[in-house]
N, C-alpha and C. Protein backbone atom coordinates (compact mmCIF):
# COMPACT_ATOMS: atom_id res chain seq x y z
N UNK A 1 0.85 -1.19 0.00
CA UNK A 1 0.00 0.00 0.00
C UNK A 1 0.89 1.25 0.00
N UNK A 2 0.87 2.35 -0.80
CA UNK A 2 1.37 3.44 -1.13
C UNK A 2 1.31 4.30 0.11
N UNK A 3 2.40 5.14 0.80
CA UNK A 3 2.22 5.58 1.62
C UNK A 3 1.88 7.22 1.27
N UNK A 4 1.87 8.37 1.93
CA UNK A 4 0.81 9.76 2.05
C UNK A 4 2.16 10.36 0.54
N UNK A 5 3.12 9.69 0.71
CA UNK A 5 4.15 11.12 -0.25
C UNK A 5 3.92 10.14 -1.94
N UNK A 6 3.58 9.05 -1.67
CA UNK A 6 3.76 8.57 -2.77
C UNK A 6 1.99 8.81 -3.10
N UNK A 7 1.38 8.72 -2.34
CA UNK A 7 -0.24 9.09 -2.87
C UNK A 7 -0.10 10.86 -3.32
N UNK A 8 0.14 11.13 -2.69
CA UNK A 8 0.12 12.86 -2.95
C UNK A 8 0.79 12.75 -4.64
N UNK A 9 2.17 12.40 -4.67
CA UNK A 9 3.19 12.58 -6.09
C UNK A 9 1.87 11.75 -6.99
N UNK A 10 1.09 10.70 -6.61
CA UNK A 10 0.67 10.30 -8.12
C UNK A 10 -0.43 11.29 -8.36
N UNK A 11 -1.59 11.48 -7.10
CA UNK A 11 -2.46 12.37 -7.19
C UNK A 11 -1.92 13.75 -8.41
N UNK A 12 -0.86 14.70 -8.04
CA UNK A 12 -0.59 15.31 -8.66
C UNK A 12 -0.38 14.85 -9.62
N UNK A 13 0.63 13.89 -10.30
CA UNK A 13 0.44 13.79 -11.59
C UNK A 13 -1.10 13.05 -12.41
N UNK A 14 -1.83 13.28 -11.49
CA UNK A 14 -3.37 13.03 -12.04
C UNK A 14 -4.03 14.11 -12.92
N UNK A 15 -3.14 15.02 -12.57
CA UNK A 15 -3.57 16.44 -12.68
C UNK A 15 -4.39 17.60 -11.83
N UNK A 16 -4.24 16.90 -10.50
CA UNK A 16 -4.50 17.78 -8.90
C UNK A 16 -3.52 18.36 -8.97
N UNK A 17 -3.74 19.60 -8.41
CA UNK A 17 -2.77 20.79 -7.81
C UNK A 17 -2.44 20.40 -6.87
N UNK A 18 -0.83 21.63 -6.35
CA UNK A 18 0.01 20.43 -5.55
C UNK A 18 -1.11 20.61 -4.11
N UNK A 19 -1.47 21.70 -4.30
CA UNK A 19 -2.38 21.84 -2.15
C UNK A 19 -3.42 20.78 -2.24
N UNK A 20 -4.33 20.22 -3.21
CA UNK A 20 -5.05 18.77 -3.26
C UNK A 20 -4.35 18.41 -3.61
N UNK A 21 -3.19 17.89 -3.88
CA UNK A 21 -2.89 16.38 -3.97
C UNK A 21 -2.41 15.98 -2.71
N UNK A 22 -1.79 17.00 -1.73
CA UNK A 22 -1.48 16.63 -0.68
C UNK A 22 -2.28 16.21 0.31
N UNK A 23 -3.12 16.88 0.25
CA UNK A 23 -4.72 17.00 1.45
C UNK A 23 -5.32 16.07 0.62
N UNK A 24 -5.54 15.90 -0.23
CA UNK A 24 -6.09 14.17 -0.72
C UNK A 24 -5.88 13.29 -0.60
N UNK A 25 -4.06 12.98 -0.17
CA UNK A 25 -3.61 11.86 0.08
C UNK A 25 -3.91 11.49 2.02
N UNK A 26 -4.27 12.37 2.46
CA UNK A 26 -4.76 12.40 4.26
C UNK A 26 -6.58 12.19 4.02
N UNK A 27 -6.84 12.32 3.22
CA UNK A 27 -8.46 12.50 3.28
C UNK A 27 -9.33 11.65 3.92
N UNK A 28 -8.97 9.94 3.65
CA UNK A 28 -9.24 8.93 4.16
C UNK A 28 -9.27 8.84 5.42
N UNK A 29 -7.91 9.19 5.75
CA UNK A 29 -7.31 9.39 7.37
C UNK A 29 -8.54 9.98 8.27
N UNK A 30 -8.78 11.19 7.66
CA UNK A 30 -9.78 12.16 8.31
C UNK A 30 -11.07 12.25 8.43
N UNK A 31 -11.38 11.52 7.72
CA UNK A 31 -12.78 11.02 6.86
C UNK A 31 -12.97 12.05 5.99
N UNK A 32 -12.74 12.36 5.70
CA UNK A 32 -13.17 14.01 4.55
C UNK A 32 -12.63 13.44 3.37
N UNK A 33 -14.35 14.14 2.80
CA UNK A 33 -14.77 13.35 1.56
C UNK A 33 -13.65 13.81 0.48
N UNK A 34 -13.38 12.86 -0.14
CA UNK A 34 -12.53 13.45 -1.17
C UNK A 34 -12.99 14.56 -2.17
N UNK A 35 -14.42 15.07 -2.54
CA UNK A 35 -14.54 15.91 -3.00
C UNK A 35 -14.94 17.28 -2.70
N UNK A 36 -14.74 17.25 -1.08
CA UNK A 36 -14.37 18.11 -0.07
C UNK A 36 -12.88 18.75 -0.14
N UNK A 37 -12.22 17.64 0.11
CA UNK A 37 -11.07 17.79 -0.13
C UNK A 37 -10.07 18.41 -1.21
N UNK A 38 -10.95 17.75 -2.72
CA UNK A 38 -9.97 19.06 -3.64
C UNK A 38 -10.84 20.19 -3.77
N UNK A 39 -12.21 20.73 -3.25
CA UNK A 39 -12.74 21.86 -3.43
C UNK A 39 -12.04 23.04 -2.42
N UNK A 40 -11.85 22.38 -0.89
CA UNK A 40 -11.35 23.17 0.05
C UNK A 40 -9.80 23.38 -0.58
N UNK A 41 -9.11 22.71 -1.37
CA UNK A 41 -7.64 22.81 -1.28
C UNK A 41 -7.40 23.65 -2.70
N UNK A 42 -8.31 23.55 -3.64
CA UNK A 42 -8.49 24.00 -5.05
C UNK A 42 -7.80 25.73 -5.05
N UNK A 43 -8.00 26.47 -4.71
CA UNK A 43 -7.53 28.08 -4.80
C UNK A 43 -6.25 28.27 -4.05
N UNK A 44 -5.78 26.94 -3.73
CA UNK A 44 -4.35 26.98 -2.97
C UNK A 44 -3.17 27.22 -3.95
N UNK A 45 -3.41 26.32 -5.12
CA UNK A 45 -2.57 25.83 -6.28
C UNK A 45 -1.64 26.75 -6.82
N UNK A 46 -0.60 27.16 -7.22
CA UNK A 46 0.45 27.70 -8.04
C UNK A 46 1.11 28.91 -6.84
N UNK A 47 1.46 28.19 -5.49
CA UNK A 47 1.52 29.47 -4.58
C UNK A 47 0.47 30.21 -4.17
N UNK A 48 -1.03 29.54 -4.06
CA UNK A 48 -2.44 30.15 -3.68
C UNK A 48 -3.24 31.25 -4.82
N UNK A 49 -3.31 30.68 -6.09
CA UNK A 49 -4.13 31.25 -7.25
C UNK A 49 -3.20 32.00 -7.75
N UNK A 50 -2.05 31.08 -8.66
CA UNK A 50 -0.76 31.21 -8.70
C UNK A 50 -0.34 32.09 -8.82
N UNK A 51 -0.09 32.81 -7.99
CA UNK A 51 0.64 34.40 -7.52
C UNK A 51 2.09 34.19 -7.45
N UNK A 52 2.19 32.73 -7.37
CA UNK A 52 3.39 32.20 -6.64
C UNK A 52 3.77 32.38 -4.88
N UNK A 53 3.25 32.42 -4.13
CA UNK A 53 3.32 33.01 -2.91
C UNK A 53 3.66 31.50 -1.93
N UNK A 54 3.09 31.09 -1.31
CA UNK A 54 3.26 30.04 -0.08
C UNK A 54 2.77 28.98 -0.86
N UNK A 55 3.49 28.00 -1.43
CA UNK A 55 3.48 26.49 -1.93
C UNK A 55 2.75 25.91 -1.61
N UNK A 56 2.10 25.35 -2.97
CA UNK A 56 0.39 24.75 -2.58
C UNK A 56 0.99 23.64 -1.85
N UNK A 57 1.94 22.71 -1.84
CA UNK A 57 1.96 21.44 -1.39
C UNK A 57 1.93 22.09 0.43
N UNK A 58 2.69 23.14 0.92
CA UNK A 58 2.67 23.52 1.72
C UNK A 58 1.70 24.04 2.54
N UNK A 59 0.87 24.23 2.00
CA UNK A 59 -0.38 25.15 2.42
C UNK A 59 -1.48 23.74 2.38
N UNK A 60 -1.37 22.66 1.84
CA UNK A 60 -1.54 21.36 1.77
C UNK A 60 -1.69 20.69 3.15
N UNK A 61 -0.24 20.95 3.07
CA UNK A 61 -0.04 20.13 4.78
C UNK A 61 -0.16 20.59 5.82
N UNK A 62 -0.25 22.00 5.39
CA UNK A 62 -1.06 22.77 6.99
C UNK A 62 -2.36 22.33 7.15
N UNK A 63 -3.10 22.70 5.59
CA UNK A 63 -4.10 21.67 6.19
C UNK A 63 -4.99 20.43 6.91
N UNK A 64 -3.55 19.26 6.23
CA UNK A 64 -3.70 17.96 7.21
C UNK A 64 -2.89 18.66 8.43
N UNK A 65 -2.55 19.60 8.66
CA UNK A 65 -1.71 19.49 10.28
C UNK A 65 -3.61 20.40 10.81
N UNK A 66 -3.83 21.40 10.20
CA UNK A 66 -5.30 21.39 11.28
C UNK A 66 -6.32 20.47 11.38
N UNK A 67 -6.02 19.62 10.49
CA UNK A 67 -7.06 18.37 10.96
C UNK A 67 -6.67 17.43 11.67
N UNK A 68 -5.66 17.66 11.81
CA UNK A 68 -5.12 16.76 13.21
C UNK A 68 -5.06 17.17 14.73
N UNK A 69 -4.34 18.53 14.52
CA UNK A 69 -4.26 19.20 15.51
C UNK A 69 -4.95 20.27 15.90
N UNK A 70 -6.02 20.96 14.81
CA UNK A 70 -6.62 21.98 15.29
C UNK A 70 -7.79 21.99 16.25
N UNK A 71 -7.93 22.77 17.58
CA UNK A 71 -9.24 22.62 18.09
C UNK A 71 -10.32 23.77 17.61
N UNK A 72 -11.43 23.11 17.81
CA UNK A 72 -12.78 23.24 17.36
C UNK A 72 -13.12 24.53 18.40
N UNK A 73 -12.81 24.69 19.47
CA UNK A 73 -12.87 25.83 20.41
C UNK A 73 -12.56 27.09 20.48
N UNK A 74 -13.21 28.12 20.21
CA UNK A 74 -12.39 29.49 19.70
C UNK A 74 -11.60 29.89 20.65
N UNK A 75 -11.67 29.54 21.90
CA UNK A 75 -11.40 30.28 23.31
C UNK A 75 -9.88 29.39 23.96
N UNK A 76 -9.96 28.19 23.41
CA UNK A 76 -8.64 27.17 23.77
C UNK A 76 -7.65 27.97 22.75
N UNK A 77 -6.86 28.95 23.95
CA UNK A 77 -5.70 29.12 23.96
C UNK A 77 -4.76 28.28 23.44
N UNK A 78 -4.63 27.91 24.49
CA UNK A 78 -3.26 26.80 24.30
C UNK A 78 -3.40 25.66 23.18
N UNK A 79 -4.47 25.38 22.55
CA UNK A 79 -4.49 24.69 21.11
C UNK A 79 -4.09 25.30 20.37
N UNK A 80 -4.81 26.60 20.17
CA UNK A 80 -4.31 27.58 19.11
C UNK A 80 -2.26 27.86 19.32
N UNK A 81 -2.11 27.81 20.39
CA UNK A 81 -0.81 28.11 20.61
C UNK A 81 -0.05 27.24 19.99
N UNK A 82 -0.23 25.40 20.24
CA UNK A 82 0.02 24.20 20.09
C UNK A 82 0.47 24.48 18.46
N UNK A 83 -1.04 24.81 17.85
CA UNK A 83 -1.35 24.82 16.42
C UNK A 83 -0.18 25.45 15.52
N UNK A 84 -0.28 26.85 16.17
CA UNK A 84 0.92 27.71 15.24
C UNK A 84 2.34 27.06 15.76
N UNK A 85 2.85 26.70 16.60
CA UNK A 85 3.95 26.17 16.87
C UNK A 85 4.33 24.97 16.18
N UNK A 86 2.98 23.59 15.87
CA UNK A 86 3.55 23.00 14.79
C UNK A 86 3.49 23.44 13.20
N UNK A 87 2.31 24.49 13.12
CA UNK A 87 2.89 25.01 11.98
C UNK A 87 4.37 26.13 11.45
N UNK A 88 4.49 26.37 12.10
CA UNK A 88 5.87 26.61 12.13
C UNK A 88 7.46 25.87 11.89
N UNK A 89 7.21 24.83 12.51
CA UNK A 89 7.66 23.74 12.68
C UNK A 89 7.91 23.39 11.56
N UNK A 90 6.55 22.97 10.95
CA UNK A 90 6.54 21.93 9.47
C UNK A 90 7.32 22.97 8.64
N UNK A 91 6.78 24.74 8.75
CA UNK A 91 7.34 25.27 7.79
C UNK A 91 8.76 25.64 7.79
N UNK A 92 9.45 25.80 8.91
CA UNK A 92 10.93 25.45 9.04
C UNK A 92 11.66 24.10 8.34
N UNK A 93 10.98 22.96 8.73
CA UNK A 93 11.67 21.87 8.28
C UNK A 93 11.38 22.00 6.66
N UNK A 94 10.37 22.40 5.80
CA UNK A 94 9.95 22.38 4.53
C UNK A 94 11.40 23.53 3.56
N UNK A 95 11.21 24.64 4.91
CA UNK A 95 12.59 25.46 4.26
C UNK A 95 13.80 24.84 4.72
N UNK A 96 14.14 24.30 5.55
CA UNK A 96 15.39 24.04 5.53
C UNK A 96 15.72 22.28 4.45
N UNK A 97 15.22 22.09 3.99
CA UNK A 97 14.87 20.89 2.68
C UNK A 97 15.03 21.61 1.45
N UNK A 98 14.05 22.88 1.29
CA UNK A 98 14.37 23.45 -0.06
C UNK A 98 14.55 24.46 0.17
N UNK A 99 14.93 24.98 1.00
CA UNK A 99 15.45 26.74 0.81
C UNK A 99 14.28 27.95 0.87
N UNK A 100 13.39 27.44 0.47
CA UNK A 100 12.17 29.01 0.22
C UNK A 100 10.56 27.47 0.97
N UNK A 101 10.17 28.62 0.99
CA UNK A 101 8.18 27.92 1.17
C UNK A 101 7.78 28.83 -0.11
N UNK A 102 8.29 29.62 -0.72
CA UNK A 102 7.46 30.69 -1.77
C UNK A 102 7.58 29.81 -2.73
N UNK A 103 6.79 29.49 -3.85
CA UNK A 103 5.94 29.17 -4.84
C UNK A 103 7.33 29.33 -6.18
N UNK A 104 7.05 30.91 -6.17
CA UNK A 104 8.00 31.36 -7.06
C UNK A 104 9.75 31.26 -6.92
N UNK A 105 10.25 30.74 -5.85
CA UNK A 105 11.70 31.10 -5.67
C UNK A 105 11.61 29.34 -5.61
N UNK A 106 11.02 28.25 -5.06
CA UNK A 106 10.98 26.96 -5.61
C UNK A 106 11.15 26.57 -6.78
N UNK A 107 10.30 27.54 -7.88
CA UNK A 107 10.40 27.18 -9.07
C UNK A 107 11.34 27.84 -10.15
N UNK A 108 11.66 29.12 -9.39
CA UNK A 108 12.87 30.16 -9.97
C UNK A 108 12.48 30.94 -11.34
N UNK A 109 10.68 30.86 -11.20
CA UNK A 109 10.17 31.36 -12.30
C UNK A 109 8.73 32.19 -11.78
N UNK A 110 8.11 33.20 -11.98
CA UNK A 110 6.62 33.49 -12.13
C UNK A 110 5.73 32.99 -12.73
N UNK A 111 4.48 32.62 -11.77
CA UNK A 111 3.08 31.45 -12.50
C UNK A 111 2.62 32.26 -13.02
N UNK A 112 2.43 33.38 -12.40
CA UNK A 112 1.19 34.42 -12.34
C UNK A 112 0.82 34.50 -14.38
N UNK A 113 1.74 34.98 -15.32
CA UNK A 113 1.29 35.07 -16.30
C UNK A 113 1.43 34.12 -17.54
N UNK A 114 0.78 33.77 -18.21
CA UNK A 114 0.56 32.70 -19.63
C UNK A 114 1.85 32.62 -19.68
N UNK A 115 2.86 33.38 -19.69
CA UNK A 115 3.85 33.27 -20.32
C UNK A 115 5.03 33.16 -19.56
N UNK A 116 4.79 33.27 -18.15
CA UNK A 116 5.68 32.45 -17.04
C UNK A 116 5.52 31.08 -17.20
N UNK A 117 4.10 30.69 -16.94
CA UNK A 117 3.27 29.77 -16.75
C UNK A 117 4.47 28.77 -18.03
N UNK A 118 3.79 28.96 -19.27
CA UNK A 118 4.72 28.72 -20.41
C UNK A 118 6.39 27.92 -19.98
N UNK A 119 6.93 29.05 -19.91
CA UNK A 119 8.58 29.18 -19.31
C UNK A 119 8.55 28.09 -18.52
N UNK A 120 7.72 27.87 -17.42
CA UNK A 120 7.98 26.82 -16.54
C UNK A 120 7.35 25.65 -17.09
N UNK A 121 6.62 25.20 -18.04
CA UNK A 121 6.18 24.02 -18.66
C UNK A 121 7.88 23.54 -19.88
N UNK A 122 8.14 24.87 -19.95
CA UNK A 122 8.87 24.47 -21.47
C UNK A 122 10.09 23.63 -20.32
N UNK A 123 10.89 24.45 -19.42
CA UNK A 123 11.79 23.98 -18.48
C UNK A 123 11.48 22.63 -17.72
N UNK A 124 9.75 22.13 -17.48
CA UNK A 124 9.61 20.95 -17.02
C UNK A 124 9.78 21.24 -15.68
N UNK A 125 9.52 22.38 -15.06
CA UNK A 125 9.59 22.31 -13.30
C UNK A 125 8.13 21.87 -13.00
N UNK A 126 6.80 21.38 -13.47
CA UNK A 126 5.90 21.12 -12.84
C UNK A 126 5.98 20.11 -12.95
N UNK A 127 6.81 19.36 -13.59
CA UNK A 127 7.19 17.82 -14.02
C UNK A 127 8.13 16.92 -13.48
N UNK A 128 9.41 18.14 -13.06
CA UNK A 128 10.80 17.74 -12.17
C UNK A 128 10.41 18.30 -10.81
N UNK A 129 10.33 19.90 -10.56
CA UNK A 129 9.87 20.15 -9.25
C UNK A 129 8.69 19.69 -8.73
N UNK A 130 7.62 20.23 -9.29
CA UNK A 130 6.53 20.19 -8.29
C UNK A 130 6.40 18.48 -7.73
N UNK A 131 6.38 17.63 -8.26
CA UNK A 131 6.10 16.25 -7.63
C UNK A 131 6.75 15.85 -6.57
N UNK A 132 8.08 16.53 -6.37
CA UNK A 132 8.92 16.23 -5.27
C UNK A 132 8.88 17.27 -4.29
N UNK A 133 8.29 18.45 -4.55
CA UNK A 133 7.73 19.03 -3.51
C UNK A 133 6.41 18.35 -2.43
N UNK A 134 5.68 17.82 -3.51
CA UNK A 134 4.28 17.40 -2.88
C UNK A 134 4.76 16.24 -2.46
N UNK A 135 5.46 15.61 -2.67
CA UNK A 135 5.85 14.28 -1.91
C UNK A 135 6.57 14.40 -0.80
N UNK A 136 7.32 15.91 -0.57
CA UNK A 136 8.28 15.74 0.65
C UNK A 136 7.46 16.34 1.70
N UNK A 137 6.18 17.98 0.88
CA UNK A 137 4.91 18.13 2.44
C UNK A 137 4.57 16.80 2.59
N UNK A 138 4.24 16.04 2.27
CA UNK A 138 3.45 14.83 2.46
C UNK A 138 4.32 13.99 3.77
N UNK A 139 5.61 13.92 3.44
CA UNK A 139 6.44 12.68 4.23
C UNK A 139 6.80 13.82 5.08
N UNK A 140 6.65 15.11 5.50
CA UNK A 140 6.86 16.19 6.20
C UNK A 140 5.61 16.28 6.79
N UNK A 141 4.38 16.10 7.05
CA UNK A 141 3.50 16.50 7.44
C UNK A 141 2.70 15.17 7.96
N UNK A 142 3.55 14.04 7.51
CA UNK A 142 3.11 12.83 8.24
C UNK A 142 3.63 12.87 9.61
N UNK A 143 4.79 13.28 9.54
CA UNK A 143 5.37 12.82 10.89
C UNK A 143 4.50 13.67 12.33
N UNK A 144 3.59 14.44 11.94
CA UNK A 144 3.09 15.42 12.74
C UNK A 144 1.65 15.24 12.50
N UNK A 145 1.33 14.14 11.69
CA UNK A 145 0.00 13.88 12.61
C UNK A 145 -0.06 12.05 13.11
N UNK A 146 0.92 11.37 13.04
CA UNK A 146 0.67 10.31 13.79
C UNK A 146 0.41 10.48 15.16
């Protein structure tokens, strides 16, 4: 059985964006329906509606980290405290693996226009990078919700 980084890498090459393919490969886990799952994660994609900004795979696994760890309580302090501290966490270990969490300095190109967009298809970074991004939130964001 395929574990969360290798479900996430095929998901994406399904043609899911990297923030659902990651949160798709936890979905089961959580019970959340899978078509919950790529609707909530859908406007994450290319650095969050590719601006290039905070890495969908990243913004991915925050999401499986609040479904693990987030409380339901507006007033619990110390969850919320808990919460940002492992998100932090994940996002330290994600930069110190590749250097940036930004979208655009991962890929060393701009999504935002047709013709970035372009540039980075012709170079093959959604083909070489992105899959190994979404596979490493994945094996990065496991370890923090067992």
């Amino acid at each position: 059985m395929p574990g969360p980084a290798d479900t996430a890498r095929q998901r994406f090459r399904d043609g899911y964006n990297c923030s659902q393919s990651v949160l798709l490969a936890f979905a089961d886990a959580f019970d959340l329906p899978p078509g919950l799952a790529l609707r909530l994660a859908a406007p994450f994609g290319g650095g969050i509606g590719r601006t290039g900004e905070t890495c969908g795979a990243v913004t991915g696994a925050l999401m499986v980290l609040g479904l693990r760890h987030a409380s339901t309580v507006a007033s619990d302090q110390e969850a919320k405290d808990r919460q940002y501290q492992l998100a932090r966490d994940l996002l330290a270990q994600f930069k110190r693996r590749h250097g940036s969490t930004l979208c655009r300095e991962l890929l060393g190109c701009e999504i935002l226009t047709p013709e970035g967009r372009q540039r980075a298809h012709d170079r093959g970074l959604f083909d070489e990078i992105c899959p190994r991004l979404v596979a490493d939130a994945a094996e990065l964001v496991s370890g923090f919700v067992k």
